[in-house]
Protein backbone atom coordinates (compact mmCIF):
# COMPACT_ATOMS: atom_id res chain seq x y z
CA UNK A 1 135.49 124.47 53.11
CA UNK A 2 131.91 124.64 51.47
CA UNK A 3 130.84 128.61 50.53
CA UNK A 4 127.98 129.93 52.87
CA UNK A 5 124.71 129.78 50.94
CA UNK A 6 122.70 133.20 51.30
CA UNK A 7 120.40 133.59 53.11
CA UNK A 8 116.02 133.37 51.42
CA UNK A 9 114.37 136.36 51.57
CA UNK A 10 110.96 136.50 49.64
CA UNK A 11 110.39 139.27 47.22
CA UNK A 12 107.12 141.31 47.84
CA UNK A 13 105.93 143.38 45.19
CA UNK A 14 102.81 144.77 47.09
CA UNK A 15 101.59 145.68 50.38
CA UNK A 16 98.58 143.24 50.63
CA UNK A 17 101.24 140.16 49.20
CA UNK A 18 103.24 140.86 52.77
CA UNK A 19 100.75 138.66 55.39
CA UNK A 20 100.65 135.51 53.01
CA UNK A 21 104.83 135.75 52.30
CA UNK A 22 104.96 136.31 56.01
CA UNK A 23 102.55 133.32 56.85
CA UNK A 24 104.19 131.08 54.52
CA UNK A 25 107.93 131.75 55.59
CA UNK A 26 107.66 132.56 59.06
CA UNK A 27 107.03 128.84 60.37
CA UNK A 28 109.96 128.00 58.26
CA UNK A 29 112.48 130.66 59.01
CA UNK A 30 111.76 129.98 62.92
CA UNK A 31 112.80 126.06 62.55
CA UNK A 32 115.79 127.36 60.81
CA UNK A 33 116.70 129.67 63.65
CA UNK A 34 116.28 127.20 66.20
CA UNK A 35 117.96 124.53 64.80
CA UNK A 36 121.05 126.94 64.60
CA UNK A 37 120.69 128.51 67.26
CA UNK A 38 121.92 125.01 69.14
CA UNK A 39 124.77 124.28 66.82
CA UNK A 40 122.61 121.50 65.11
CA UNK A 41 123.59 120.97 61.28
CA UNK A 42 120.74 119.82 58.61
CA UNK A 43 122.10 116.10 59.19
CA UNK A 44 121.55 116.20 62.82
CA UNK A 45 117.87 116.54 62.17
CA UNK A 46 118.14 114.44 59.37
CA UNK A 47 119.18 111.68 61.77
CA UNK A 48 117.20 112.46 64.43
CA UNK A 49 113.53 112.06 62.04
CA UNK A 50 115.03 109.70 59.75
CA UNK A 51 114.55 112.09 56.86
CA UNK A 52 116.75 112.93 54.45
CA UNK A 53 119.02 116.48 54.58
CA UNK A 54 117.16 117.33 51.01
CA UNK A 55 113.87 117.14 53.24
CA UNK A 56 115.39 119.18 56.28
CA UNK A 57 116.41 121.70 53.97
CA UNK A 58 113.43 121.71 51.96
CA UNK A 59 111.51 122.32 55.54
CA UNK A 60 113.62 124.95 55.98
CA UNK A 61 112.61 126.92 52.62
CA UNK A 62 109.06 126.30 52.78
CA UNK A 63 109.59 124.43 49.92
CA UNK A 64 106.95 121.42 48.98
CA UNK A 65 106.96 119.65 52.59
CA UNK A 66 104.01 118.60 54.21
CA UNK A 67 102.37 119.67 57.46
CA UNK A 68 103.38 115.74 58.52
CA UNK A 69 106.97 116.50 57.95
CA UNK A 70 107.05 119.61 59.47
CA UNK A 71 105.86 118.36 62.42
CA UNK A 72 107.88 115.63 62.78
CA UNK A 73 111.06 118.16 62.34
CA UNK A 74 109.50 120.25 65.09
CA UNK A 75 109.21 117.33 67.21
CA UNK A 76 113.39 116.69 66.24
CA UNK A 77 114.23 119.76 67.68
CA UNK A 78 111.95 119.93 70.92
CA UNK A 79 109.19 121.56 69.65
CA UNK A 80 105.30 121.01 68.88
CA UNK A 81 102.89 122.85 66.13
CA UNK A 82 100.10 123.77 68.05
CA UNK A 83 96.94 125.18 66.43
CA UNK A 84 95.00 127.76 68.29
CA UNK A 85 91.39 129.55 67.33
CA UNK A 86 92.36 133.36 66.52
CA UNK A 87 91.03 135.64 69.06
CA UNK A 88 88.95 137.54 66.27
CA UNK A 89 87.89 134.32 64.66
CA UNK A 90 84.36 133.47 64.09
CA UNK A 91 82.91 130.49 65.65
């Protein structure tokens, strides 16, 4: 049986460093949790969008994927990306 990897937690060094970690993970972290969540390994999605498991976990991670890619993972799994104005955003 394969060890369990640990889990990726950024390092933040400063306060003001916490909002872009957070923005950058967070989308990530989510797909993660709902993919296991339902029991479904990195191959499942793997087959399911035709990509390969290096991709799924490289989704995953944040690591290098493209907003193309993640989309077509959330789209695996049941889910869309769906891009909203902020309420405090300027016109």
């Amino acid at each position: 049986m394969s060890e369990k990897k640990e889990a990726y937690y950024p390092i933040v060094d400063e306060d003001r460093d916490i909002d872009r970690v957070c923005n950058r993970f967070f989308l990530h972290m989510h797909l993660h949790a709902i993919r296991q969540r339902y029991g479904w390994t990195q191959q499942d999605i793997a087959d399911a969008t035709g990509m390969s498991p290096s991709t799924i976990s490289r989704v995953e991670t944040g690591k290098d994927v493209d907003l193309r890619t993640i989309i077509k993972y959330a789209d695996a799994i049941g889910y869309e990306i769906v891009l909203r104005k902020k309420e405090n955003g300027s016109s």
